[in-house]
Structure formats: C-alpha cells, structure tokens
C-alpha atoms as a PDB file:
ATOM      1  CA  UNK A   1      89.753   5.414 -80.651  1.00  0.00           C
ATOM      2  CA  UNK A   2      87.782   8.172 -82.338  1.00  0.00           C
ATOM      3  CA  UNK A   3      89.229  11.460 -81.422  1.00  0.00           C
ATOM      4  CA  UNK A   4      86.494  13.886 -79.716  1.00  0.00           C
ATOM      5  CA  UNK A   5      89.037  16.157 -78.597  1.00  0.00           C
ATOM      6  CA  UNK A   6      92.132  17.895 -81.008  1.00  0.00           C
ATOM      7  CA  UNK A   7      95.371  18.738 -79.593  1.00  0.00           C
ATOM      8  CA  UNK A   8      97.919  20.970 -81.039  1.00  0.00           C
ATOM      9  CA  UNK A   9     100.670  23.051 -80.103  1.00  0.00           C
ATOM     10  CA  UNK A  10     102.029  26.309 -80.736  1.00  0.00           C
ATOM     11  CA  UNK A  11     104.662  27.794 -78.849  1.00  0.00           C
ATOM     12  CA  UNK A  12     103.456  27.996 -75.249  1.00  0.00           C
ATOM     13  CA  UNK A  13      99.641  27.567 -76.216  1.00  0.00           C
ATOM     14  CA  UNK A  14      98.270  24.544 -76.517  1.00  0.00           C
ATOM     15  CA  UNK A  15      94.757  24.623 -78.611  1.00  0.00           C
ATOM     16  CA  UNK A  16      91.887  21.733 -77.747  1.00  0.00           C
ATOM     17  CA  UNK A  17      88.916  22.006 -80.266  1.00  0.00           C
ATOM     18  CA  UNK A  18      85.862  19.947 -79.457  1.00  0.00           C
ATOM     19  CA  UNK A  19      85.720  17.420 -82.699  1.00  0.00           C
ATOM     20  CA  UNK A  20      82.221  15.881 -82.588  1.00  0.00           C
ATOM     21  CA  UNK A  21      80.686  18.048 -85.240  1.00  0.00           C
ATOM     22  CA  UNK A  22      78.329  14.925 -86.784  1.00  0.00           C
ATOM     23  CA  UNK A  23      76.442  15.209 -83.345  1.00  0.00           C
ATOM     24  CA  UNK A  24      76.554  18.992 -82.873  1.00  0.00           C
ATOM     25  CA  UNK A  25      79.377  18.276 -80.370  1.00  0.00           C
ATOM     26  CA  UNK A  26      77.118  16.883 -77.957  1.00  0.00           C
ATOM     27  CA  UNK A  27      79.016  15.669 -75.393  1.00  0.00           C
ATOM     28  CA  UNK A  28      79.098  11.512 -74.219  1.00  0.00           C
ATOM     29  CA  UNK A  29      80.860  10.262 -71.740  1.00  0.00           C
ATOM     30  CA  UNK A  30      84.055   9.702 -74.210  1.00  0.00           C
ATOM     31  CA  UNK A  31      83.904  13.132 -75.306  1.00  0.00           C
ATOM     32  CA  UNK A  32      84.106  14.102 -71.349  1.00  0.00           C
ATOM     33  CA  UNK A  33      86.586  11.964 -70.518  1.00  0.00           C
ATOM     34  CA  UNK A  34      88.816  13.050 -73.618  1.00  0.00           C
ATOM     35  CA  UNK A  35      88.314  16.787 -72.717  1.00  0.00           C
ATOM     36  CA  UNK A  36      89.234  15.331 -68.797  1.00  0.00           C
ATOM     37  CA  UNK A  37      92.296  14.009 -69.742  1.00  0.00           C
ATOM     38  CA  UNK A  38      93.037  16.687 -72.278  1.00  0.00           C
ATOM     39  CA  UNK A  39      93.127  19.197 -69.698  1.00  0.00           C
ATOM     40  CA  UNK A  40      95.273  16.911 -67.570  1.00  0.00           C
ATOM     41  CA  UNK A  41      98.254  17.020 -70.166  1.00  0.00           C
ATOM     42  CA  UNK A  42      98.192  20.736 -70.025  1.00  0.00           C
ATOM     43  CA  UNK A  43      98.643  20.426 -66.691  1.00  0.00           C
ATOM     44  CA  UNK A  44     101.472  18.439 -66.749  1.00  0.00           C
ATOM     45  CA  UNK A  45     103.339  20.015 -69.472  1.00  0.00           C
ATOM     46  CA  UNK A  46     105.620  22.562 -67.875  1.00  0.00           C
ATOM     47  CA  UNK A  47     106.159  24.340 -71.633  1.00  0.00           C
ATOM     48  CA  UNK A  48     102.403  24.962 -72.140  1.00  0.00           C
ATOM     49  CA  UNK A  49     101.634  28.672 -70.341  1.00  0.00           C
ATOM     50  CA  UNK A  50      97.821  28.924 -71.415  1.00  0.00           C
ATOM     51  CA  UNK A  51      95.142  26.754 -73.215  1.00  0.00           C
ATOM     52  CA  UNK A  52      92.311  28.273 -76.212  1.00  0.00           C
ATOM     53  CA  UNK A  53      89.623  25.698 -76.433  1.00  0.00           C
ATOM     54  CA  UNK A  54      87.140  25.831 -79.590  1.00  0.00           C
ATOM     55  CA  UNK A  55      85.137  23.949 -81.754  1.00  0.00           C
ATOM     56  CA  UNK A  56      84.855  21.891 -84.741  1.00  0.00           C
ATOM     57  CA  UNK A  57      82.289  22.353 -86.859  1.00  0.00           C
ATOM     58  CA  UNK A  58      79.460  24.644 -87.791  1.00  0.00           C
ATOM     59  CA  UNK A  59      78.742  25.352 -83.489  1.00  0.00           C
ATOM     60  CA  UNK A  60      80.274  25.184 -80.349  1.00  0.00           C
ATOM     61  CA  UNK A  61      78.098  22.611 -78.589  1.00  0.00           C
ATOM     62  CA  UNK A  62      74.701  21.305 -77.895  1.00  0.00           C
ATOM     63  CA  UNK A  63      75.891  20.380 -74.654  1.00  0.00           C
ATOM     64  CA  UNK A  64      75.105  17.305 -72.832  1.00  0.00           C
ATOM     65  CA  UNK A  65      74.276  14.068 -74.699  1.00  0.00           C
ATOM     66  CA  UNK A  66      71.364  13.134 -72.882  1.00  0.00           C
ATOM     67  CA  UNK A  67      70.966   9.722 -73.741  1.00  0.00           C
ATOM     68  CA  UNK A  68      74.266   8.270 -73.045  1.00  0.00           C
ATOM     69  CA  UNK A  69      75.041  10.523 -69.884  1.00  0.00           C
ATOM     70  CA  UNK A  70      71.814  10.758 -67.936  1.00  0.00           C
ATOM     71  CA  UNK A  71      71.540   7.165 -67.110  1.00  0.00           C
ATOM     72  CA  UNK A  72      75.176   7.797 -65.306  1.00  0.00           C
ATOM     73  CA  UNK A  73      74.131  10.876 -63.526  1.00  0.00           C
ATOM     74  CA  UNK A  74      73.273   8.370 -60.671  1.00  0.00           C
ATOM     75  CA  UNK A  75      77.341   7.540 -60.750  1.00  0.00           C
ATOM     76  CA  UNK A  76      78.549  10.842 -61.876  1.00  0.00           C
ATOM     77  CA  UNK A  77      81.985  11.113 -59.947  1.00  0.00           C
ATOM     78  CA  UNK A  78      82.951   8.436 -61.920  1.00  0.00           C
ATOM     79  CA  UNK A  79      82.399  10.737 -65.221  1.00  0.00           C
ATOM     80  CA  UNK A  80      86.117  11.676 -64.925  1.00  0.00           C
ATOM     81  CA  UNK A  81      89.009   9.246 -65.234  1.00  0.00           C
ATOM     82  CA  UNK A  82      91.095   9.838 -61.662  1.00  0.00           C
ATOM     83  CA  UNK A  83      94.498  10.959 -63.691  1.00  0.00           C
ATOM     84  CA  UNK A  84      91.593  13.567 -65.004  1.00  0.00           C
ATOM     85  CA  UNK A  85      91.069  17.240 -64.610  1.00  0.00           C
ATOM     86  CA  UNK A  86      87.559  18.179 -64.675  1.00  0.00           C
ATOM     87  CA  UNK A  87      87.190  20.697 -66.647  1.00  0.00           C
ATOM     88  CA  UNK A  88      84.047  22.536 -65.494  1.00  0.00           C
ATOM     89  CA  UNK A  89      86.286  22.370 -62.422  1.00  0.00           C
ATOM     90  CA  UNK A  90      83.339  21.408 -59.697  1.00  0.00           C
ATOM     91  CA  UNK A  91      85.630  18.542 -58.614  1.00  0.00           C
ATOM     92  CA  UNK A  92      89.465  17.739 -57.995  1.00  0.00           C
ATOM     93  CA  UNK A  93      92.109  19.876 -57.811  1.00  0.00           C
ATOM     94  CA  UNK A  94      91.705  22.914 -59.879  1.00  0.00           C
ATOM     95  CA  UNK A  95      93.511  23.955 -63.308  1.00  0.00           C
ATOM     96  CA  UNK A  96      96.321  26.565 -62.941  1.00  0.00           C
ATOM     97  CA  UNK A  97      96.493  27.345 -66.432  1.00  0.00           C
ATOM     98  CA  UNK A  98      95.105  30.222 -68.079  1.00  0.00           C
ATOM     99  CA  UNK A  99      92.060  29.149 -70.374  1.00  0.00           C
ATOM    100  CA  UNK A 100      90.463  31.169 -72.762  1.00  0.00           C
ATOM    101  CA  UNK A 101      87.494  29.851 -74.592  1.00  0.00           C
ATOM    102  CA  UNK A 102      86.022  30.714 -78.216  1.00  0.00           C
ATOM    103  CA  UNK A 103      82.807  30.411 -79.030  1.00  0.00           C
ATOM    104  CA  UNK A 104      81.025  30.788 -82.229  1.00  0.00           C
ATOM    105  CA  UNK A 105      77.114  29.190 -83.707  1.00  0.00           C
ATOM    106  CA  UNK A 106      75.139  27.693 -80.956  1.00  0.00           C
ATOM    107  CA  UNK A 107      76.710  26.965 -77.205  1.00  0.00           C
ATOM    108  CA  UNK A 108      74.055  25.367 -75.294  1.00  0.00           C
ATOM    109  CA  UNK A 109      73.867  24.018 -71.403  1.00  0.00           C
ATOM    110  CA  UNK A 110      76.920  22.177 -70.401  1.00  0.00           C
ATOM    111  CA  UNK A 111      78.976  24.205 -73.202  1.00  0.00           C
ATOM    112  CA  UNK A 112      77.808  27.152 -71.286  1.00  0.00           C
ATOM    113  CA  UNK A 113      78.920  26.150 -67.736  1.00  0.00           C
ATOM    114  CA  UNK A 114      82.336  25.037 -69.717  1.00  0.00           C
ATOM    115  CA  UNK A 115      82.760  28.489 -71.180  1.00  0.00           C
ATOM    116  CA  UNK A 116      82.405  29.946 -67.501  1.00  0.00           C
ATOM    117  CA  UNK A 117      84.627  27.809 -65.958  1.00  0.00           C
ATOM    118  CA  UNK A 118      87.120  29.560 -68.288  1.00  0.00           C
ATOM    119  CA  UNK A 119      88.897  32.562 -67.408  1.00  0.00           C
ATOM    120  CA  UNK A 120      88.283  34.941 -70.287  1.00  0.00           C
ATOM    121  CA  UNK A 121      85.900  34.176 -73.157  1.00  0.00           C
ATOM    122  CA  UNK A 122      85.470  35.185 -77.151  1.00  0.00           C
ATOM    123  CA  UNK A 123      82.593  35.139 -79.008  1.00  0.00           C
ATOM    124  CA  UNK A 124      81.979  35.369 -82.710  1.00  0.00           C
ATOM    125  CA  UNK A 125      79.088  37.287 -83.726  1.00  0.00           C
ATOM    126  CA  UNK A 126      76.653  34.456 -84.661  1.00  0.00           C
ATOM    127  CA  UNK A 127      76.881  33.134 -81.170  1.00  0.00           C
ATOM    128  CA  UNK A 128      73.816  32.333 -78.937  1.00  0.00           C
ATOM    129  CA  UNK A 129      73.860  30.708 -76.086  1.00  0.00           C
ATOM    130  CA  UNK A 130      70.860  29.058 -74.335  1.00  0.00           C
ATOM    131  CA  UNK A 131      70.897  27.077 -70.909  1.00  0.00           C
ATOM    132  CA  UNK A 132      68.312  24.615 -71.360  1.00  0.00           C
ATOM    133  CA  UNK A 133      68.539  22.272 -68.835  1.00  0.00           C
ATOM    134  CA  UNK A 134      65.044  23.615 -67.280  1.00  0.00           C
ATOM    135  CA  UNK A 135      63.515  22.356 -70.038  1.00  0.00           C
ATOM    136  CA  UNK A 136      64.895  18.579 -69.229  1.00  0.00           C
ATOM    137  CA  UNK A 137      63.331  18.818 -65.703  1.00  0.00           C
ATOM    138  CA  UNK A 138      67.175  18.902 -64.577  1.00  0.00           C
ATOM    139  CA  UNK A 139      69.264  21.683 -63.685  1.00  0.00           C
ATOM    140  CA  UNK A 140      72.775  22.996 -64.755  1.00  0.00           C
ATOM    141  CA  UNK A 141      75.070  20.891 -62.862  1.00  0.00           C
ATOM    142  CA  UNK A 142      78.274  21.597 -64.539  1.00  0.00           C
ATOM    143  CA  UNK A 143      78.960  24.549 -62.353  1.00  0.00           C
ATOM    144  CA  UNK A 144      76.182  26.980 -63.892  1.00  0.00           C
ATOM    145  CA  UNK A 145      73.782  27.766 -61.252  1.00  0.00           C
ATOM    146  CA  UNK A 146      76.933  29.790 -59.367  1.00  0.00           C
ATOM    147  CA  UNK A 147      78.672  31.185 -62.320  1.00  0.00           C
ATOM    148  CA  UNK A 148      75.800  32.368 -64.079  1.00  0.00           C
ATOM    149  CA  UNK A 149      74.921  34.876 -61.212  1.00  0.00           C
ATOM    150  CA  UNK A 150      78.575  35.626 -60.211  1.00  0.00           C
ATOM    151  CA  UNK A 151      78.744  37.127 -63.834  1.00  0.00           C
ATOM    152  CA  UNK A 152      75.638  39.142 -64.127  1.00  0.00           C
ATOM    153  CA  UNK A 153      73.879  38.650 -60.732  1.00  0.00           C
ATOM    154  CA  UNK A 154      70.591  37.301 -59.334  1.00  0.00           C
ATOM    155  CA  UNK A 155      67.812  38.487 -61.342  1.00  0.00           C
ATOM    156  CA  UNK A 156      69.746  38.296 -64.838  1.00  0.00           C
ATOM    157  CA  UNK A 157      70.688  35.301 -64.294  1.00  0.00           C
ATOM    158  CA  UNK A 158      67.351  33.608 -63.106  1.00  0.00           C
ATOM    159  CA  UNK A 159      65.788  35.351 -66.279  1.00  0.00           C
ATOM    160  CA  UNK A 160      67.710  32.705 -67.952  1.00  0.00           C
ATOM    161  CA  UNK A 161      68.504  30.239 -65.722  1.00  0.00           C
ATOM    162  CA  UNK A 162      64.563  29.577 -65.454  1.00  0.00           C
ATOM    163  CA  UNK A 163      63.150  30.603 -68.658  1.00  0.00           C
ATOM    164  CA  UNK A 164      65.914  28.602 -70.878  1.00  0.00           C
ATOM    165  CA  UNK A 165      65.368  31.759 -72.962  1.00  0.00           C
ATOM    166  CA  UNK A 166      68.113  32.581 -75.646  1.00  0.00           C
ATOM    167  CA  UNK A 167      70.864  35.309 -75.710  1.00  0.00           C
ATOM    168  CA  UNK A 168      72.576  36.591 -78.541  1.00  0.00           C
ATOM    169  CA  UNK A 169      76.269  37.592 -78.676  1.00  0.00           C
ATOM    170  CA  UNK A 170      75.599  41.290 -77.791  1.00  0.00           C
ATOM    171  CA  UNK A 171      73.236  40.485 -75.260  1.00  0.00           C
ATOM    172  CA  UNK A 172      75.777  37.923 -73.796  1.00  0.00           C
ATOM    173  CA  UNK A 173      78.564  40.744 -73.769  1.00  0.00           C
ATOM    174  CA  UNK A 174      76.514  43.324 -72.177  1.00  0.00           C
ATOM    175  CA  UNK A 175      75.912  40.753 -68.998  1.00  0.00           C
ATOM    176  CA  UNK A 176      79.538  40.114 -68.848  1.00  0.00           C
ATOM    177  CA  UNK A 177      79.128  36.359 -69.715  1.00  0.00           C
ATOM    178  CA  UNK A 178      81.627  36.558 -72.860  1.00  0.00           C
ATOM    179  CA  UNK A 179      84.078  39.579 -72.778  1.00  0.00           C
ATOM    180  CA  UNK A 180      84.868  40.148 -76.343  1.00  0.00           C
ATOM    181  CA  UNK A 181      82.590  39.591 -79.463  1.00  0.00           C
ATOM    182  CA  UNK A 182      84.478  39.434 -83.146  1.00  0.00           C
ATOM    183  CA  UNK A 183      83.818  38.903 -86.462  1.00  0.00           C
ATOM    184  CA  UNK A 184      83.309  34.893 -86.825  1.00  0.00           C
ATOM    185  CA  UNK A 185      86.954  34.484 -89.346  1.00  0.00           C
ATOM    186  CA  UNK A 186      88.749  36.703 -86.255  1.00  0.00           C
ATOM    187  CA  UNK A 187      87.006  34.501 -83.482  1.00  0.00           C
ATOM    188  CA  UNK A 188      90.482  31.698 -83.200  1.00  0.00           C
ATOM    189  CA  UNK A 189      93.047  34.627 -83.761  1.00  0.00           C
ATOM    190  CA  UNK A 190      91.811  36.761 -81.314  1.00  0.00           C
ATOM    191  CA  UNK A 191      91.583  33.941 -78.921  1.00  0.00           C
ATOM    192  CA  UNK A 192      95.019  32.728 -79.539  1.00  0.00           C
ATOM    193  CA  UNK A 193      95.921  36.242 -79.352  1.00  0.00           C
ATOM    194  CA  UNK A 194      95.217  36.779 -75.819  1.00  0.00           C
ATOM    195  CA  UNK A 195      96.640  33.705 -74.996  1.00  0.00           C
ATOM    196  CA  UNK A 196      99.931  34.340 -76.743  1.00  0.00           C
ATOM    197  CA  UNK A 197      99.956  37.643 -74.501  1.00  0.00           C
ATOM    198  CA  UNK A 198      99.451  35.826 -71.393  1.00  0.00           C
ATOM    199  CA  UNK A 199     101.937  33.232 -72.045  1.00  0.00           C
ATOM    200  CA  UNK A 200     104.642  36.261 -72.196  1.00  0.00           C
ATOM    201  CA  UNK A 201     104.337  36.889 -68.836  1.00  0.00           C
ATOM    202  CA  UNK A 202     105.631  35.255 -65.583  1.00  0.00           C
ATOM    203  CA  UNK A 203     103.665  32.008 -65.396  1.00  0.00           C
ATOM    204  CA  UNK A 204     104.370  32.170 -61.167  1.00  0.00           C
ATOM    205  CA  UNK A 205     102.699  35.201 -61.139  1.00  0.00           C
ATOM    206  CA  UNK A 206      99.603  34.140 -63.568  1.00  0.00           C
ATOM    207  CA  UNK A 207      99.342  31.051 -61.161  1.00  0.00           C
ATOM    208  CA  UNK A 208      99.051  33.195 -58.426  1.00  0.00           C
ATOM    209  CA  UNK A 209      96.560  35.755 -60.002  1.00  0.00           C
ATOM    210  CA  UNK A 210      94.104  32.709 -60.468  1.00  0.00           C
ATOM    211  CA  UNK A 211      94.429  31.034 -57.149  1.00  0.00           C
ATOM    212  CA  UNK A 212      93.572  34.975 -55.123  1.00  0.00           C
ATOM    213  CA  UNK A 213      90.758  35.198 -57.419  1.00  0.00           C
ATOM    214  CA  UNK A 214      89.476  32.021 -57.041  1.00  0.00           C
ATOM    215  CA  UNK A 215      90.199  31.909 -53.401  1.00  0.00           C
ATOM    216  CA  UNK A 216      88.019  35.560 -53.226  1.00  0.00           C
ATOM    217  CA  UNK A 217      85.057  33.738 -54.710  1.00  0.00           C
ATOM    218  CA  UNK A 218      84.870  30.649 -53.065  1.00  0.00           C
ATOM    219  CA  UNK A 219      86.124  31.894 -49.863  1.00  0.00           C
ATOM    220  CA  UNK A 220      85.608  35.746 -49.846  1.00  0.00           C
ATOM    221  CA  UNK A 221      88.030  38.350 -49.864  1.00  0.00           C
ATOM    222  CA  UNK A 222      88.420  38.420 -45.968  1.00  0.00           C
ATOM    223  CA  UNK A 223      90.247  34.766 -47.118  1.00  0.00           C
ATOM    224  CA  UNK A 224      92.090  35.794 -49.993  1.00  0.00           C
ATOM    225  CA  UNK A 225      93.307  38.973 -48.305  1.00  0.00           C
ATOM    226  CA  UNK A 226      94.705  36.341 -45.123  1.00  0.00           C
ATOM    227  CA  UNK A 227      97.109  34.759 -48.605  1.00  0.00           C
ATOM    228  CA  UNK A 228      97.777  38.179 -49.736  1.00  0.00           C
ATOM    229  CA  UNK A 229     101.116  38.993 -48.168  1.00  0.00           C
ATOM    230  CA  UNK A 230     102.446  35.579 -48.068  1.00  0.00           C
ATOM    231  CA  UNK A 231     101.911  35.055 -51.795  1.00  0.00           C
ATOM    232  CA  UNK A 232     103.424  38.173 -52.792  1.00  0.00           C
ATOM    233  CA  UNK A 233     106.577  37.344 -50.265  1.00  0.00           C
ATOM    234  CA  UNK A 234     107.357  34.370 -52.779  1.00  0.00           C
ATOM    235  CA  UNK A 235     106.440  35.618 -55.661  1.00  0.00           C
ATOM    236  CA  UNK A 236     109.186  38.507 -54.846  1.00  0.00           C
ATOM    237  CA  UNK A 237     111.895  36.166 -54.333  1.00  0.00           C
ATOM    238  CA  UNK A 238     111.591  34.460 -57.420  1.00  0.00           C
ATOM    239  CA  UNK A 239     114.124  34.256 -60.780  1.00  0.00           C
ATOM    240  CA  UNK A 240     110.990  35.620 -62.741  1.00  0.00           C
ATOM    241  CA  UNK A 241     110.753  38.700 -60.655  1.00  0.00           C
ATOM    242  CA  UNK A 242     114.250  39.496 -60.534  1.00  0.00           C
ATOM    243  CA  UNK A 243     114.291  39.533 -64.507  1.00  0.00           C
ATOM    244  CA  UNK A 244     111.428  41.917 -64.370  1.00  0.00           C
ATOM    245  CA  UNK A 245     112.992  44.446 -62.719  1.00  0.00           C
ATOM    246  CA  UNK A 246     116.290  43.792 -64.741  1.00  0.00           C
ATOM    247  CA  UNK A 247     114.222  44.274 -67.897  1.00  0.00           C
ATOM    248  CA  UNK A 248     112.700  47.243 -66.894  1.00  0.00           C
ATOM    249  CA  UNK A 249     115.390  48.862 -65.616  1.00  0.00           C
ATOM    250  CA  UNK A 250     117.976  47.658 -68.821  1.00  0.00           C
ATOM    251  CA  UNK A 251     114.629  48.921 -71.226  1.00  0.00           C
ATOM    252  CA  UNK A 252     114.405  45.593 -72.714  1.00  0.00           C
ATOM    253  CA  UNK A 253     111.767  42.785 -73.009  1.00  0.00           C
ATOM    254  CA  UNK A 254     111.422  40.465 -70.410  1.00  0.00           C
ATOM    255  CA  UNK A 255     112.347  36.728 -70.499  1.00  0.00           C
ATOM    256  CA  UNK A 256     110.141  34.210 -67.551  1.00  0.00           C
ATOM    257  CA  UNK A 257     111.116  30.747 -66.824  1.00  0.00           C
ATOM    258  CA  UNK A 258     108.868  29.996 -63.823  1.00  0.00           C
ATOM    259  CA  UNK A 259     111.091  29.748 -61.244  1.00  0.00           C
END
C-alpha cells in the first residue's frame, strides 16, 4: 500500500505529514481514508498528548482530487472507514487531541477547511491559501463555509468564500485564519514547539478546554456555561490537579498522568 500519510513519534507528539507530493498532495479517497485512520490511532494512543500535521513536498495541498472523489460525493459518508476519525471533523465523534497544523507553499480548498478544523495553525511565509471550490460550481464542504466566518466574520469571509480570490500569509494572519507566520526552515519547529508545550500540561484539562470551546460554538455559550461547573468539579478531583498544586506550592515542575 502506498503510504499517503507519514507517521512518527516523538515523545508525546505524534507528527502526520501529507506524502503525495507527485500530485501536489491532492487528496483521493486513499489519501482521506489514510489521514481518517491516521487520526484514529492518535486517538487511541493514550501516550500521544497532541498531533502537528504537515506536508511533504514543495506545498501543503491542492486540496480535493476532483476526479477520483467527485463521482463519490453522491456516497460521501462512506468517504471515511467506520474505525475512522474524520478529520475535518463534520462527522463522528470529535478528536480530543490538540492539533496544530503547518502550512507552507500553496494550501488550497479542502487543505483549507483541514487547517481550520485544527486548533492552532503555523504558516511559513510563502504560504497562500485560496478556497476555490466556487470555481468548480461546488462549495466548501469540508467544514469551510462555518469556519471561514467564525474566524474573520461575514463579509471577510464571503470576499473569499465567493471570489476564490487568493490570500497571502500576512493577509491570512491579519484575519485570524493562521495565528503565527515564520520563516519557511522554522515552519516544523515552531509547530512542534507548541505542541511539545501543550503536551506538558494536564491532558484532562486540555480535553476539557476543547470540548467548552467547541460546545460554545456549536451550542452557544448559554450551553457551555450549563457544563461549566460540572466540568470543573471533576477536573478538581483529579491526580493531575492535585500535582499542580503540589508543584506549585513545592516550586517545582509539574508531572500529569491523566488521571
């Protein structure tokens, strides 16, 4: 089986790179079923406290490959296997993982709506990013039409979403839709950076940071407020919490175990 999606490991970060770089990354149905199942073995690996995804290559993506997916589209929740996690997480139960994403040459339409269903993205200063599908006479369907104007609201986002227009790395920070830009050599270390950072800390209490921010934004904070207090009730009883307050009190670093 050719392998469209690398896995390594190091420490508590685990590090997929999208490994299609003959076809610009483009993504098939393999190569989305790969990245499925990739994400699934995060998942269920209880040593692995946050995921960097990159690329391969001289770009990111060029997103969707047209010809082999769009005559599925009519079948699409079969797209990802059912031991799967979908990672532009429209479907199934969500990740719980930290992911950071980093992003350098061209990142175009389903790449995109993969980088915002991250949680914190890096770009390298040759990035661009173009959503596209307009020109296809489809739509972004991976997620985008939402995310796009959750980041930078409305009329930014239609400026895009309906011209297909490009944005450069700059442009992209200033909108909000990547959060750092770097030189393109600092672009993997600065994304494994973070995640090393976030792995430190108590992986109970990262869970729980994602789920009452997700819960705000699908639900609104009226529903995330009703999980506040019984979230925080649990998370106080836990091993993790205990050893913060031992560490901070004994002036030493902390040690989490997720329990």
């Amino acid at each position: 089986m050719t392998v469209l999606v690398t896995e390594e490991t190091e420490g508590p970060v685990r590090k997929l790179g999208l490994n299609r770089p003959e076809k610009r990354n483009a993504m098939n149905i393999a190569f989305i079923e790969q990245l499925s199942a990739a994400f699934a073995r995060v998942e269920e690996d209880a040593a692995i406290r946050a995921t960097v995804l990159f690329a391969h290559g001289p770009m990111f993506t060029a997103g969707l490959d047209l010809m082999d997916v769009l005559p599925r589209l009519g079948d699409a929740d079969t797209l990802f296997r059912s031991s799967g996690v979908d990672p532009w997480g429209t479907h199934g139960p969500a990740r719980t993982k930290p992911l950071i994403v980093a992003v350098h040459g061209k990142c175009l339409t389903l790449g995109i709506e993969l980088m915002l269903a991250g949680d914190i993205t890096v770009a390298s200063e040759d990035a661009t990013f173009e959503q596209i599908e307009i020109d296809r006479g489809i739509f972004p369907f991976g997620g985008g039409t939402a995310r796009w104007v959750q980041t930078m609201g409305w009329g930014n986002a239609m400026q895009y979403l309906l011209t297909g227009e490009a944005l450069d790395a700059r442009e992209a920070h200033r909108l909000g839709l990547v959060q750092r830009v770097v030189a393109r050599d600092a672009l993997l270390e600065t994304a494994m950076g973070l995640a090393r950072r976030i792995a430190a800390k108590p992986p109970l209490a990262i869970k729980a940071t994602l789920e009452s921010a997700r819960t705000a934004v699908l639900e609104g904070e009226r529903a995330a407020a009703e999980k506040l207090l019984p979230a925080i009730t649990r998370l106080a009883m836990t091993e993790d919490a205990r050893e913060a307050l031992q560490a901070f009190l004994e002036r030493r670093p902390a040690t989490f175990h997720g329990r």
